[in-house]
Protein backbone atom coordinates (compact mmCIF):
# COMPACT_ATOMS: atom_id res chain seq x y z
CA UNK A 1 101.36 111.40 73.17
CA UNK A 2 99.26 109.09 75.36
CA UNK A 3 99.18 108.53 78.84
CA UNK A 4 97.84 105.61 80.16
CA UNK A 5 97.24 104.76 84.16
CA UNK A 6 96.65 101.55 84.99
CA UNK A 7 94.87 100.39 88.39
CA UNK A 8 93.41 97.07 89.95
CA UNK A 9 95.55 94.05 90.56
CA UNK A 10 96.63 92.32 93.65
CA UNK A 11 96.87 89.03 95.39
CA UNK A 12 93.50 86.42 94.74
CA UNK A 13 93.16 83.05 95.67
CA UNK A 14 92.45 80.68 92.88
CA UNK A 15 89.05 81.18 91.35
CA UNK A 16 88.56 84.45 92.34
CA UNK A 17 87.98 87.27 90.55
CA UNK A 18 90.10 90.85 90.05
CA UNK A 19 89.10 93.71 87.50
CA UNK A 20 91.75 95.95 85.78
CA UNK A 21 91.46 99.16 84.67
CA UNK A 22 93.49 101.52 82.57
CA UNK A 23 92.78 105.08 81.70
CA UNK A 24 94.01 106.66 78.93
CA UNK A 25 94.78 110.88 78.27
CA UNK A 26 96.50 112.81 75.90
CA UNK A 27 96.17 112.54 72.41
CA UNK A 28 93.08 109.56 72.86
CA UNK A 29 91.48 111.32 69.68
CA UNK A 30 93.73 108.59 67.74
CA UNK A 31 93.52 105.44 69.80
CA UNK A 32 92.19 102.66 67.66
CA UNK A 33 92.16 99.90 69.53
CA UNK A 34 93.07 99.23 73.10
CA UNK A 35 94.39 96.01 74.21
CA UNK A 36 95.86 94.15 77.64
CA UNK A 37 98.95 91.86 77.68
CA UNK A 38 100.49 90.23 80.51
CA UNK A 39 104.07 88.63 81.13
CA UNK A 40 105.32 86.25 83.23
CA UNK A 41 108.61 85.83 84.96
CA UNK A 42 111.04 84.51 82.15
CA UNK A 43 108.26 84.55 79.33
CA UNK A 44 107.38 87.36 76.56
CA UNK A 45 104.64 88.98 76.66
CA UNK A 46 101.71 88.11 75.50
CA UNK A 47 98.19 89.56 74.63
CA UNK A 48 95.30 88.81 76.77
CA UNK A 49 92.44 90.46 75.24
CA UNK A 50 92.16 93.44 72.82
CA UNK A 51 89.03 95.71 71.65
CA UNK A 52 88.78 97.96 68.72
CA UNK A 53 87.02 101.12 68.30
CA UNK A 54 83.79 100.18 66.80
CA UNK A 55 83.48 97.47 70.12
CA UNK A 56 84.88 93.82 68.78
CA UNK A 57 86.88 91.76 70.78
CA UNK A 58 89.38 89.20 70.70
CA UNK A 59 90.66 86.88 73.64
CA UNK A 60 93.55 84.78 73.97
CA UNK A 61 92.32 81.21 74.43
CA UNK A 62 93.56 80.79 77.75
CA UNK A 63 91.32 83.21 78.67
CA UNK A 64 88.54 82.93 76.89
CA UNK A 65 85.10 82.47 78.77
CA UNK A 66 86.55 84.03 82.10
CA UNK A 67 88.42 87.32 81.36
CA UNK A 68 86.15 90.08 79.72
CA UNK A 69 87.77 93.18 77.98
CA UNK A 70 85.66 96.16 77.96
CA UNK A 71 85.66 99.75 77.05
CA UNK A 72 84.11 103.16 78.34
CA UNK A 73 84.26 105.96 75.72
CA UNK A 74 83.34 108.57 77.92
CA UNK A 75 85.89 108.24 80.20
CA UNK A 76 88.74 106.90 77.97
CA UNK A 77 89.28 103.40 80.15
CA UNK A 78 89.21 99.87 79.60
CA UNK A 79 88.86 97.27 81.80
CA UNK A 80 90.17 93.80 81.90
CA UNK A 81 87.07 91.90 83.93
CA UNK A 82 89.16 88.68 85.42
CA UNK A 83 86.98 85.70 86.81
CA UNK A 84 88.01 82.20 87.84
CA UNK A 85 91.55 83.15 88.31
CA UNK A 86 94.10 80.38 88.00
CA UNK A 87 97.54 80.12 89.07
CA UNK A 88 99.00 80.10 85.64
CA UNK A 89 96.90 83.48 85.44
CA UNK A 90 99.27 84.88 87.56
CA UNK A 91 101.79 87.94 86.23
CA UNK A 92 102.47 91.21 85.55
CA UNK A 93 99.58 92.96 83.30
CA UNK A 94 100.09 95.75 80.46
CA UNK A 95 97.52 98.36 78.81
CA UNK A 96 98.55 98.87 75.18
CA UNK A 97 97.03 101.52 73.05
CA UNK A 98 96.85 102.37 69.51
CA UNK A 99 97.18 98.26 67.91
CA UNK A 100 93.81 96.99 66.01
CA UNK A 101 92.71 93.48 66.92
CA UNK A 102 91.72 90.73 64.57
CA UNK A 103 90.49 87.45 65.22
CA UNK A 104 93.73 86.29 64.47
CA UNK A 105 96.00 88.91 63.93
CA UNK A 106 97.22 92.52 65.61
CA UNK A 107 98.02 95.46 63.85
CA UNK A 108 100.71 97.49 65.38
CA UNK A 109 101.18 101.52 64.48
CA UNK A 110 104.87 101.91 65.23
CA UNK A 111 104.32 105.45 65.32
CA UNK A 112 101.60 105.29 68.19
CA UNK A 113 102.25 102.26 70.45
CA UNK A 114 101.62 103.10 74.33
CA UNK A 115 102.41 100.93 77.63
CA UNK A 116 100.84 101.46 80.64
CA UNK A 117 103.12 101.16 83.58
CA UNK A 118 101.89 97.44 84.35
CA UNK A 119 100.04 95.80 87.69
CA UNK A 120 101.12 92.45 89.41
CA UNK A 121 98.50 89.90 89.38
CA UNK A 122 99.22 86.96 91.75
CA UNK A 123 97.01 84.08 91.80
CA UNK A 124 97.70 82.47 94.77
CA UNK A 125 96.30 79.88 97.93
């Protein structure tokens, strides 16, 4: 089992900036890849960024040149580094654990597949 605590999120104006973070526990000895999704009212959700064990990335390309995914090792968290905030930036935000990320494809373990409990992010003036 995983555990996985997310933290961050708010209200910011348009073209600010807001950093997520999520922190993982348990068994982290088999997280591959950790990834963050977000979902809006009335719309699936949808992956935002996700990075793999040995440090590659992969963005969404709505994102892509102002949210930064990032990962610290020695204390099990990622971070989701949001900049330039837009309205349609604005929902509720998800840490995954255990999928590997591709450039154009995600791998899911259906055996080890863990949710964080989710954050609001409104992007608002």
């Amino acid at each position: 089992q995983v555990q996985l605590v997310q933290s961050g999120g708010g209200l910011v104006q348009p073209g600010g900036s807001l950093t997520l973070s999520c922190a993982a526990s348990g068994s982290i000895f088999s997280i591959k890849g950790m990834g963050w999704y977000r979902q809006a009212p009335g719309k699936q959700r949808v992956l935002v960024a996700g990075i793999n064990s040995d440090g590659s990335t992969t963005y969404a390309d709505s994102v892509k040149g102002r949210f930064t995914i990032s990962r610290d090792t020695a204390k099990n968290t990622v971070y989701l580094q949001m900049k330039n905030l837009k309205p349609e930036d604005t929902a509720v935000y998800y840490c995954n654990a255990g999928r590997t990320y591709g450039s154009t494809w995600v791998k899911q373990d259906p055996l080890y597949d863990y949710w964080g409990q989710g954050t609001q992010v409104t992007v608002s003036s």
